[in-house]
C-alpha atoms as a PDB file:
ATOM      1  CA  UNK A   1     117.994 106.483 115.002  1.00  0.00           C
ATOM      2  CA  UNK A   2     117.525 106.894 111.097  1.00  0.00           C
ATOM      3  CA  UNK A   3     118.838 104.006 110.325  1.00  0.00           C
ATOM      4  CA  UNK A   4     116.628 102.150 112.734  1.00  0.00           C
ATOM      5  CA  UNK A   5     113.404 104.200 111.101  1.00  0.00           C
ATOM      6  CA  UNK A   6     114.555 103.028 107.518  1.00  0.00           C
ATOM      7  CA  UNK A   7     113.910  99.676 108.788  1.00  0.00           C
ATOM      8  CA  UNK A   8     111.067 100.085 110.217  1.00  0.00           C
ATOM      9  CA  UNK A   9     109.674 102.057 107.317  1.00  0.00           C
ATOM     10  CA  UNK A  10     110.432  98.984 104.797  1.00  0.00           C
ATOM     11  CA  UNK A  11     107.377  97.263 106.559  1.00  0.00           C
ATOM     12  CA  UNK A  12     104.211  97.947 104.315  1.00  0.00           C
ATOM     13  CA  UNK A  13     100.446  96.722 104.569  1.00  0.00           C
ATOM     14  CA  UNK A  14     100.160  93.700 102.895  1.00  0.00           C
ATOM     15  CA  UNK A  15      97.012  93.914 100.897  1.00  0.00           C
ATOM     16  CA  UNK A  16      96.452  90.358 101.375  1.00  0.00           C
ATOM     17  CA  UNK A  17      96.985  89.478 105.022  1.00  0.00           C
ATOM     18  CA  UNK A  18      97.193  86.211 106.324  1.00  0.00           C
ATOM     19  CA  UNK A  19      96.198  85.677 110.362  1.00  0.00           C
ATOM     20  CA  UNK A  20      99.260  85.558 112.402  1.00  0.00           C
ATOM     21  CA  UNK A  21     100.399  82.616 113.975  1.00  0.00           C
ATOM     22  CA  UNK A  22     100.243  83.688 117.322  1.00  0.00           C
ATOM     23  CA  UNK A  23      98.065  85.837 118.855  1.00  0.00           C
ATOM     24  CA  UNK A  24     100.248  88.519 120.781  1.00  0.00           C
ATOM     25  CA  UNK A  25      99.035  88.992 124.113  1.00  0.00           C
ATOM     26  CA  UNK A  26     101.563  92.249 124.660  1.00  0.00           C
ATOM     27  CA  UNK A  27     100.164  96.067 124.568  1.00  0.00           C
ATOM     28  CA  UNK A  28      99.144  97.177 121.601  1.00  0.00           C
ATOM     29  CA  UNK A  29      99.931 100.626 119.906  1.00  0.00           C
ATOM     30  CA  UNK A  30      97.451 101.758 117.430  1.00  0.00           C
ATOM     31  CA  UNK A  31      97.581 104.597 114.939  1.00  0.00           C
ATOM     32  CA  UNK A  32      94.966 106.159 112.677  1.00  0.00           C
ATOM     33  CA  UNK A  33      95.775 108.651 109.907  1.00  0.00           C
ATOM     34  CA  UNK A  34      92.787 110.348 108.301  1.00  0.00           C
ATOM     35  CA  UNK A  35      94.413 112.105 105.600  1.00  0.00           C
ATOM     36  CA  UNK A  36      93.113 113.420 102.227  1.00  0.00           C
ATOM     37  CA  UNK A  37      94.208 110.323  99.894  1.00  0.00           C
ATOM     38  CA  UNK A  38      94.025 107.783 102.160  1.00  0.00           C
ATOM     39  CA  UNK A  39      92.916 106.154 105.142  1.00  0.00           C
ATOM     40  CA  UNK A  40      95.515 104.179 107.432  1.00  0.00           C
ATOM     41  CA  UNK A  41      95.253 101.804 110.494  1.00  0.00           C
ATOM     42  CA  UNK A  42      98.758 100.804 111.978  1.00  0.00           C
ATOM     43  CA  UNK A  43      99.414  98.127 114.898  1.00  0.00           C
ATOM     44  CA  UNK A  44     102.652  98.057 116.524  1.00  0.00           C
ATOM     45  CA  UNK A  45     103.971  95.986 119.271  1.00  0.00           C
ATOM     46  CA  UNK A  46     104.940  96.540 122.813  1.00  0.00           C
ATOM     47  CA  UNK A  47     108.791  97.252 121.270  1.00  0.00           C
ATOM     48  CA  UNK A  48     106.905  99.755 118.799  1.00  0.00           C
ATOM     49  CA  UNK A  49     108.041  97.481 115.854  1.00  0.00           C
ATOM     50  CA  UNK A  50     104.875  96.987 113.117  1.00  0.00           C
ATOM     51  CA  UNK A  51     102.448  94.371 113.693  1.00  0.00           C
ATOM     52  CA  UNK A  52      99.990  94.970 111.085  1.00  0.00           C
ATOM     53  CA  UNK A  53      97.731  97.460 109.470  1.00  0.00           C
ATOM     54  CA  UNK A  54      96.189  98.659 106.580  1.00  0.00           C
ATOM     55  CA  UNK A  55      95.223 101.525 103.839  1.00  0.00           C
ATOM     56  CA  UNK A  56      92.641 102.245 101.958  1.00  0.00           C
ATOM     57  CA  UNK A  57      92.444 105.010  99.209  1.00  0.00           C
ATOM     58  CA  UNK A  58      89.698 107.766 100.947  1.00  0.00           C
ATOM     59  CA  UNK A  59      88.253 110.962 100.186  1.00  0.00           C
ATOM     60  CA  UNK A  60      86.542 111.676 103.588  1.00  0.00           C
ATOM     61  CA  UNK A  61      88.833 114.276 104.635  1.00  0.00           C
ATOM     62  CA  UNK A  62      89.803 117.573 102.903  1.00  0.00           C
ATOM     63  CA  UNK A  63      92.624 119.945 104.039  1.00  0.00           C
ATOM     64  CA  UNK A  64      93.160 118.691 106.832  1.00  0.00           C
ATOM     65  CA  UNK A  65      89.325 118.987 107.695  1.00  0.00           C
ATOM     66  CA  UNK A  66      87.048 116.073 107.991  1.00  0.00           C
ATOM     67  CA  UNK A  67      84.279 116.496 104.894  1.00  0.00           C
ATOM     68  CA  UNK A  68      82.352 112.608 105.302  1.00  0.00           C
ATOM     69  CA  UNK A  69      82.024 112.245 108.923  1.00  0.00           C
ATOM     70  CA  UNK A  70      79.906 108.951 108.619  1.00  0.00           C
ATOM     71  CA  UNK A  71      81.709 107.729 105.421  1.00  0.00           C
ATOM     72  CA  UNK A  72      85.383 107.948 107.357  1.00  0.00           C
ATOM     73  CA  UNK A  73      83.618 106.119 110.422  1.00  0.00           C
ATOM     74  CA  UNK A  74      82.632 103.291 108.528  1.00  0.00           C
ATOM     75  CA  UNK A  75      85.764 102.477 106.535  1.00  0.00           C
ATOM     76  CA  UNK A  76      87.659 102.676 109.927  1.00  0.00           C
ATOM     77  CA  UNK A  77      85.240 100.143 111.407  1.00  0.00           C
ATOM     78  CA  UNK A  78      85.730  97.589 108.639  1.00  0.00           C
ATOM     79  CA  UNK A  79      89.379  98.155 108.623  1.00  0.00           C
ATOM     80  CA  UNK A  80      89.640  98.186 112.683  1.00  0.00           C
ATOM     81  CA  UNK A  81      87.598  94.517 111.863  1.00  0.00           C
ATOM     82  CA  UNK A  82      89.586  93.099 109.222  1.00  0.00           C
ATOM     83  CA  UNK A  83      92.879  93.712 111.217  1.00  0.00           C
ATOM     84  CA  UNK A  84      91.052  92.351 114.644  1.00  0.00           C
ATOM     85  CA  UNK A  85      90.306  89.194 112.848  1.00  0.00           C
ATOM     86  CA  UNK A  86      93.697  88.818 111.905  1.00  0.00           C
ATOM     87  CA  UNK A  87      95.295  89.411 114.767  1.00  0.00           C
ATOM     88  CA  UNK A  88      92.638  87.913 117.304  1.00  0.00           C
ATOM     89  CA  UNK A  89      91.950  90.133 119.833  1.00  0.00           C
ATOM     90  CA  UNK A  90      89.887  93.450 119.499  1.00  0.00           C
ATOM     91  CA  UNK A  91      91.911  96.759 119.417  1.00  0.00           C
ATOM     92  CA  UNK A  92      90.386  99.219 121.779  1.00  0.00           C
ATOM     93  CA  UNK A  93      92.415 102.819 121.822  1.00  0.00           C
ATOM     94  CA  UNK A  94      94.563 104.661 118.824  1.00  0.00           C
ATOM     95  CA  UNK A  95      96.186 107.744 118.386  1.00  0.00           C
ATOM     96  CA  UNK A  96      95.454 109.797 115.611  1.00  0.00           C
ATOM     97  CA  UNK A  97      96.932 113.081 113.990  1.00  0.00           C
ATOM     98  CA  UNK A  98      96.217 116.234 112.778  1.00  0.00           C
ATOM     99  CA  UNK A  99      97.711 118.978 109.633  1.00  0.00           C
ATOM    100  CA  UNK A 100      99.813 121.583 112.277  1.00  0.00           C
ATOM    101  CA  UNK A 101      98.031 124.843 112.715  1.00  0.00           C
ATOM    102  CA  UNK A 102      93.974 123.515 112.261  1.00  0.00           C
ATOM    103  CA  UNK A 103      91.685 124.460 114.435  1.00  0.00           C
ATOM    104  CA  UNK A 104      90.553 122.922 117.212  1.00  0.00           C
ATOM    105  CA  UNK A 105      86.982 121.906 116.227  1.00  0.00           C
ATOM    106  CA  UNK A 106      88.928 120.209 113.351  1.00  0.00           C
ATOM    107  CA  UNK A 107      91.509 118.045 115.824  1.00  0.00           C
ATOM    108  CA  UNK A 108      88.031 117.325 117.749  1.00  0.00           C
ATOM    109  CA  UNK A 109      86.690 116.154 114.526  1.00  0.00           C
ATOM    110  CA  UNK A 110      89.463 113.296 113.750  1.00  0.00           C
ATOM    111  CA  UNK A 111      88.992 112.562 117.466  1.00  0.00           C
ATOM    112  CA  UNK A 112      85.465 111.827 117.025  1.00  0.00           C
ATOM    113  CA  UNK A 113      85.972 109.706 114.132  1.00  0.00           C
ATOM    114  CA  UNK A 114      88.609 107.712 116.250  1.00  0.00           C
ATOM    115  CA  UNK A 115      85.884 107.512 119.223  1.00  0.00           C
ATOM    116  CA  UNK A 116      82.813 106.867 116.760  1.00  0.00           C
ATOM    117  CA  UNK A 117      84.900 103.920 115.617  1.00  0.00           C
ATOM    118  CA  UNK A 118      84.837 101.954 118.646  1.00  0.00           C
ATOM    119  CA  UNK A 119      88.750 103.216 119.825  1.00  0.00           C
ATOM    120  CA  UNK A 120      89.407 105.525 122.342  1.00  0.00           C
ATOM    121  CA  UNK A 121      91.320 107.993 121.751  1.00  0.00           C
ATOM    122  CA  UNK A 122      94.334 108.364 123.336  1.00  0.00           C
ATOM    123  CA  UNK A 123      96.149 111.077 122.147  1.00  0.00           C
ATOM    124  CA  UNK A 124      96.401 113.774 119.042  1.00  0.00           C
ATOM    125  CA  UNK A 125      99.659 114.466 117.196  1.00  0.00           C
ATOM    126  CA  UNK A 126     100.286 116.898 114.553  1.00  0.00           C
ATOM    127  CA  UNK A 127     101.622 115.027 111.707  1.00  0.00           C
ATOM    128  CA  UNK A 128     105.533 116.156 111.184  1.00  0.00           C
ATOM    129  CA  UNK A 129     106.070 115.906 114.931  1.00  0.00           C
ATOM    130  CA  UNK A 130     104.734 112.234 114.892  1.00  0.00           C
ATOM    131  CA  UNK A 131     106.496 111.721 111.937  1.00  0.00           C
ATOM    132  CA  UNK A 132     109.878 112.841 113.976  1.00  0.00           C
ATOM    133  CA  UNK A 133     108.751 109.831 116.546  1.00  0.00           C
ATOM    134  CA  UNK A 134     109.989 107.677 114.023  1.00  0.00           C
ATOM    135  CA  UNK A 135     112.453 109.406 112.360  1.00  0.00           C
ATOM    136  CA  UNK A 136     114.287 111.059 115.585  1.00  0.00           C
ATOM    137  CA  UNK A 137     115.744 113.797 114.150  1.00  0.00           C
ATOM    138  CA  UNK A 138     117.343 115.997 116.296  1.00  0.00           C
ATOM    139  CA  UNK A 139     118.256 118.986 113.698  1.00  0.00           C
ATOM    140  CA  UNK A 140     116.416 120.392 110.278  1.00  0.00           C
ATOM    141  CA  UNK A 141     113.051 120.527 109.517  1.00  0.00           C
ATOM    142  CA  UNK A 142     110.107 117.511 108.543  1.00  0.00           C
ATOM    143  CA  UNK A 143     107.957 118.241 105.703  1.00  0.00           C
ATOM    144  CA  UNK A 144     104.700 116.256 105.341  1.00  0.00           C
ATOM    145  CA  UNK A 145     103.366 116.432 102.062  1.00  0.00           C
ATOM    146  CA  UNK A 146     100.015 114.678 101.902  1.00  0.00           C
ATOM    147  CA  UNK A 147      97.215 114.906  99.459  1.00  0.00           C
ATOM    148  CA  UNK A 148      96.356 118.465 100.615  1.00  0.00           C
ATOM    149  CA  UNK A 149      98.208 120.300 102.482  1.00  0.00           C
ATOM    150  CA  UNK A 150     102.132 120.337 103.667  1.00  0.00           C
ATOM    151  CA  UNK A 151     102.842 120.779 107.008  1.00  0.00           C
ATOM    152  CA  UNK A 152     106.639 121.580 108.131  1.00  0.00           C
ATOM    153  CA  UNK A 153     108.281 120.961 111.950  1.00  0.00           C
ATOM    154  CA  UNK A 154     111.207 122.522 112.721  1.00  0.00           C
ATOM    155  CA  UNK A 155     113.568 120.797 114.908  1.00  0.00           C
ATOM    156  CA  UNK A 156     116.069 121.825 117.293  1.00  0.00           C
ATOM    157  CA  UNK A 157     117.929 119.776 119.651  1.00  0.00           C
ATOM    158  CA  UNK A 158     115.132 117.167 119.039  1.00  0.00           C
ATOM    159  CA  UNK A 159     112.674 119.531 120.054  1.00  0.00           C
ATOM    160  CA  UNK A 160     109.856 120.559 117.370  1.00  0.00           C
ATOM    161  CA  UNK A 161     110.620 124.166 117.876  1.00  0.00           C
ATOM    162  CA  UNK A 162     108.026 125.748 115.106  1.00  0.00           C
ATOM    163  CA  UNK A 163     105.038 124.153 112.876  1.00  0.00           C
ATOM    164  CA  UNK A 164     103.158 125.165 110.021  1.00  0.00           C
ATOM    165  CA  UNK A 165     100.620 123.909 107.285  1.00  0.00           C
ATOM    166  CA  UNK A 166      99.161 125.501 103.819  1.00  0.00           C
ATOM    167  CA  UNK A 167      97.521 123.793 101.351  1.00  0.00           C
ATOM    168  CA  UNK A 168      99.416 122.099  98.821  1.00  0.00           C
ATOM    169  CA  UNK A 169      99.614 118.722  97.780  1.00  0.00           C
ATOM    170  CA  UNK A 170      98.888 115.515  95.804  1.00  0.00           C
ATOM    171  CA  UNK A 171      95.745 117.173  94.997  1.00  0.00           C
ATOM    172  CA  UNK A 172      97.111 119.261  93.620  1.00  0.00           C
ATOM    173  CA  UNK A 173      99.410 117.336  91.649  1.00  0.00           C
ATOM    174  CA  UNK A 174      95.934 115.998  90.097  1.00  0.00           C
ATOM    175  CA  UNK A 175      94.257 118.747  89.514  1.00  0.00           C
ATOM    176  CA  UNK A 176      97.178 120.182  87.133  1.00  0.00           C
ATOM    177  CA  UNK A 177      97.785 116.637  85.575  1.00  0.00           C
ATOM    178  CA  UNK A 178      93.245 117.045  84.716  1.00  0.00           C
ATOM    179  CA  UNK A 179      93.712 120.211  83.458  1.00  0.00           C
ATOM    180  CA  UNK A 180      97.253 119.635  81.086  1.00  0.00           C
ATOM    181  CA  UNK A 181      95.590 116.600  80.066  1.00  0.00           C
ATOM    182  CA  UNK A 182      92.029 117.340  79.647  1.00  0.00           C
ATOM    183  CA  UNK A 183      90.980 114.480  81.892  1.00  0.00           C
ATOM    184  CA  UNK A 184      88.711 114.240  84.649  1.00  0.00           C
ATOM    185  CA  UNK A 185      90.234 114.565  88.381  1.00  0.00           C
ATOM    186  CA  UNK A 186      89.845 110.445  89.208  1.00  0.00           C
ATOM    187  CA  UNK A 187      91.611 110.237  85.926  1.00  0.00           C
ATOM    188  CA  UNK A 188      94.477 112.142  86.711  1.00  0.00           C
ATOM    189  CA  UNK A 189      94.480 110.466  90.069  1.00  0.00           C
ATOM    190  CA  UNK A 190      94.844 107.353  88.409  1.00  0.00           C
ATOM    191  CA  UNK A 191      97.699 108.699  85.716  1.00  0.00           C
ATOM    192  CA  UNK A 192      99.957 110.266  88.844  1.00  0.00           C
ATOM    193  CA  UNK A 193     100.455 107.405  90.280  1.00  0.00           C
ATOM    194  CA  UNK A 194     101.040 104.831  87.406  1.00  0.00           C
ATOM    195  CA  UNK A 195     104.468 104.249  87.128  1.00  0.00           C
ATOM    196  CA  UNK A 196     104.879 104.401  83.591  1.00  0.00           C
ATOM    197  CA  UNK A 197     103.319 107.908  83.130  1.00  0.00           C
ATOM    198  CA  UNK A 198     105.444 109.898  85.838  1.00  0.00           C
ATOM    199  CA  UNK A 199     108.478 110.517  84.105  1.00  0.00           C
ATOM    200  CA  UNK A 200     106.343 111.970  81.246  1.00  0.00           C
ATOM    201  CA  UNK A 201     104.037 114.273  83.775  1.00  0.00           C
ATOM    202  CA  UNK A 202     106.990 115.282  85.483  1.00  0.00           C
ATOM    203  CA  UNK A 203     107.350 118.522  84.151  1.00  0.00           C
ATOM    204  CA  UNK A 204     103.845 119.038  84.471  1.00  0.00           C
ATOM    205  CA  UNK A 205     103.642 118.679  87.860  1.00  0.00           C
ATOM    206  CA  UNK A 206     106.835 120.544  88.657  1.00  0.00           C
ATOM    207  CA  UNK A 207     105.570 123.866  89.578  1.00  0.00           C
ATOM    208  CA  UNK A 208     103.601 122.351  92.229  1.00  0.00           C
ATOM    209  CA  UNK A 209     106.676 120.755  93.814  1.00  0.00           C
ATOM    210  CA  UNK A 210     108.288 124.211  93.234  1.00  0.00           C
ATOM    211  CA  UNK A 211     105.332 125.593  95.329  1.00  0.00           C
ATOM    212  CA  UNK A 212     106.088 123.169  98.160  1.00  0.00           C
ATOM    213  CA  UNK A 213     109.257 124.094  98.268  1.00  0.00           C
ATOM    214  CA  UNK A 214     108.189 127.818  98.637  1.00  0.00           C
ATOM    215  CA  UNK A 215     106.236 127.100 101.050  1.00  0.00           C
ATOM    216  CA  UNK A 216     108.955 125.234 103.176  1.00  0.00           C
ATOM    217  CA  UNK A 217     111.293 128.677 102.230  1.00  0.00           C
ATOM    218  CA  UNK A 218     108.730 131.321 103.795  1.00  0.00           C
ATOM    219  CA  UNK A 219     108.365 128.985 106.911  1.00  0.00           C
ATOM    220  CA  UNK A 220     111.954 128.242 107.468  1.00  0.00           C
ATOM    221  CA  UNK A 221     112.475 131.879 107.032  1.00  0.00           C
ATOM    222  CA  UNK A 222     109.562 132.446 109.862  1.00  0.00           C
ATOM    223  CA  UNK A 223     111.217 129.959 112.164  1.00  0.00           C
ATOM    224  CA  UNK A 224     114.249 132.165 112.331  1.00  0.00           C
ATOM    225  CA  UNK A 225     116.167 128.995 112.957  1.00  0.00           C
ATOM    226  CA  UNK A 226     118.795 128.077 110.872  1.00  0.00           C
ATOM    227  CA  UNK A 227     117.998 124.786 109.062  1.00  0.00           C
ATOM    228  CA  UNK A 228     120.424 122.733 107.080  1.00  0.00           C
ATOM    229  CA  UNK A 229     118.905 119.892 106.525  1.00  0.00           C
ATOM    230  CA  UNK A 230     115.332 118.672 104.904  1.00  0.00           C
ATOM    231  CA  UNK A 231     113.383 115.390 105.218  1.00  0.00           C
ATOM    232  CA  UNK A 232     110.111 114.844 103.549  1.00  0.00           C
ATOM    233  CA  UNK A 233     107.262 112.172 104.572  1.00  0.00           C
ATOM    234  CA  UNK A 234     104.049 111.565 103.048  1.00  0.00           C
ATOM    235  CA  UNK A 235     102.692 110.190  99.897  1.00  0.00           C
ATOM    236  CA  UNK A 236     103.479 112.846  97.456  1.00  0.00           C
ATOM    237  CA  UNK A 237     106.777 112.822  98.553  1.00  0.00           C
ATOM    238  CA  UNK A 238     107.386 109.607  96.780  1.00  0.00           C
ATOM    239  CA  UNK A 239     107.109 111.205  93.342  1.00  0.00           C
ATOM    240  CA  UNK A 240     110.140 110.656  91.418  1.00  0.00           C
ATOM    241  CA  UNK A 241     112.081 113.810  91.086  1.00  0.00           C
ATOM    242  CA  UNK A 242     110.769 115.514  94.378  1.00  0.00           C
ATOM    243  CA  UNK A 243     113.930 115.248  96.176  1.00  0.00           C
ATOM    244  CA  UNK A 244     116.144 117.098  93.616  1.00  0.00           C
ATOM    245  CA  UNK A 245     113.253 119.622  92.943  1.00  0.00           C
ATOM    246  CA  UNK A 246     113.271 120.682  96.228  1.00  0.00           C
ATOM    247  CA  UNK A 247     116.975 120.530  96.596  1.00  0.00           C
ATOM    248  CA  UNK A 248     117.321 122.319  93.740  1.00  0.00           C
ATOM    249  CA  UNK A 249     115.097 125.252  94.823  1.00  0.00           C
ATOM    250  CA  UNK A 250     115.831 125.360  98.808  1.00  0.00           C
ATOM    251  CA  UNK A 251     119.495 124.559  98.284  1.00  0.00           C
ATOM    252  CA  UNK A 252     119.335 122.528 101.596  1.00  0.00           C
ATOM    253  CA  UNK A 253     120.006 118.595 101.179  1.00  0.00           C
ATOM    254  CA  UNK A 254     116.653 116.478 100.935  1.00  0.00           C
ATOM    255  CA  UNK A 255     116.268 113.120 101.694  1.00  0.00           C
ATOM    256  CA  UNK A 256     113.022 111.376 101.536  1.00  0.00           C
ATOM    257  CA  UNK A 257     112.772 107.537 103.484  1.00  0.00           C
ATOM    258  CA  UNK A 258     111.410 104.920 101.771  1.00  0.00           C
ATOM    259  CA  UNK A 259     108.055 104.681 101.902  1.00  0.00           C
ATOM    260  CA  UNK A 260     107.090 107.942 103.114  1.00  0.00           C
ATOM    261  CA  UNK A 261     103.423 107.350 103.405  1.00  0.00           C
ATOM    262  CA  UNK A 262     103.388 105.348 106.235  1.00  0.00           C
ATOM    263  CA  UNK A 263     106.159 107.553 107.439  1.00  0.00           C
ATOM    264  CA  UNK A 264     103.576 109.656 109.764  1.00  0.00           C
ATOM    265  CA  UNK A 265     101.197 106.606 110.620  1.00  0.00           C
ATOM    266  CA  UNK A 266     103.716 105.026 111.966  1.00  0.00           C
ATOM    267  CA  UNK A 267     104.741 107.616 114.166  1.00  0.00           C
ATOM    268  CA  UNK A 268     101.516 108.623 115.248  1.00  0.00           C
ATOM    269  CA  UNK A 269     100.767 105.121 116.856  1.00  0.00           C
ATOM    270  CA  UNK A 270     104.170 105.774 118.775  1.00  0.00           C
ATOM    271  CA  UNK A 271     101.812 108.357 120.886  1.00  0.00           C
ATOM    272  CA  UNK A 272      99.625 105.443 121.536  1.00  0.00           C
ATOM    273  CA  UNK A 273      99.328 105.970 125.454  1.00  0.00           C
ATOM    274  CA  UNK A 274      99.070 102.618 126.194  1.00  0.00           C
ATOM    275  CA  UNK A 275      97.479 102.209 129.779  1.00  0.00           C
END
């Protein structure tokens, strides 16, 4: 199943989409992940494989909670647009996810957005277990490290057996890179992700990635099930030097697919209840 995922997760949003040649006239599943860096619309097709989609970088949501109610409504209703036109037809329902362990007003929340969109929504997810509909693990735990928070699923026997979220994340990751550097916050934004820069920030940011990996420790350690194994999704995952940070302070084995952050998005339009 892993390998399978690792193809799947190759596919990425191409920034400049053509239409498609054919308009599919199949069941849709649709996926919408409102998460603190950035906003993503996924299509997949009645074999779950990726249709189309798209991302857009987002501050509307914050720790898991949704801060710009009206300003994440309206960049889902272009994007929901921009992929209609391409695929020609008009997407009506999507799935959508949520941090593990927010409240309930807060799922409701990323509901609404979904609803206030023009989709209805057909189911909520929290992240790492709709991350583990792609990735069908059946053993170890899923760590989703977004821009705010990390949220960890413990698996057993393919079953997510424990889930947890702090706040932790790319954020982060900027915040120390402003402060090191004496830059403003978009700045350092802008600096974490250029390629050329990482490997010089890298020892900057490790702490934070050390604070991840605490965080995974404690919850593992609250699970009371015995993990061997790690995989981490989300954007900040891809960081170079993550993997062996982690490794290095869980001693479990980390591996981290290839493009993580549509890792989750993915998955969450697998719980697409197509009717």
């Amino acid at each position: 199943m892993l390998a399978r995922a690792e193809q799947v997760i190759r596919w990425v949003p191409d920034p400049e989409p053509a239409p498609l040649d054919k308009t599919p006239e199949e069941p849709l599943h649709v996926g919408v992940d409102l998460g603190t860096a950035y906003l993503v619309l996924v299509v997949l097709d009645q074999d779950k494989q990726p249709l189309a989609g798209e991302y857009q970088f987002a501050q509307v949501v914050r720790d898991g909670l949704v801060v710009d109610f009206l300003g994440a409504v309206d960049l889902l209703i272009e994007m929901k647009q921009r992929v209609e036109k391409r695929l020609g037809r008009q997407l009506t329902h999507a799935a959508s996810g949520f941090p593990p362990g927010v409240h309930q007003v807060e799922v409701r929340a990323s509901a609404n957005v979904v609803e206030a969109a023009g989709l209805h929504c057909t189911s909520m997810v929290d992240e790492p277990t709709a991350a583990n509909a792609l990735l069908g693990l059946q053993n170890g735990a899923i760590v989703d490290v977004g821009g705010g928070t990390t949220g960890i699923a413990v698996l057993q026997d393919g079953e997510v057996v424990y889930t947890a979220d702090e706040p932790t994340g790319g954020t982060h990751f900027s915040l120390v890179i402003a402060g090191a550097q004496d830059i403003s916050f978009e700045a350092a934004e802008v600096m974490k992700v250029n390629p050329t820069e990482q490997s010089r920030l890298f020892l900057v940011i490790r702490p934070v990635m050390e604070k991840v990996a605490s965080i995974v420790v404690r919850h593992i350690a609250q699970s009371q099930v015995q993990v061997e194994s790690l995989t981490f999704v989300g954007g900040t995952s891809a960081y170079p030097g993550m993997a062996a940070v982690i490794e290095d302070y869980t001693g479990l084995p980390t591996h981290i697919p290839e493009r993580p952050v549509f890792v989750t998005p993915l998955g969450i339009a697998m719980y697409d209840q197509v009717t």
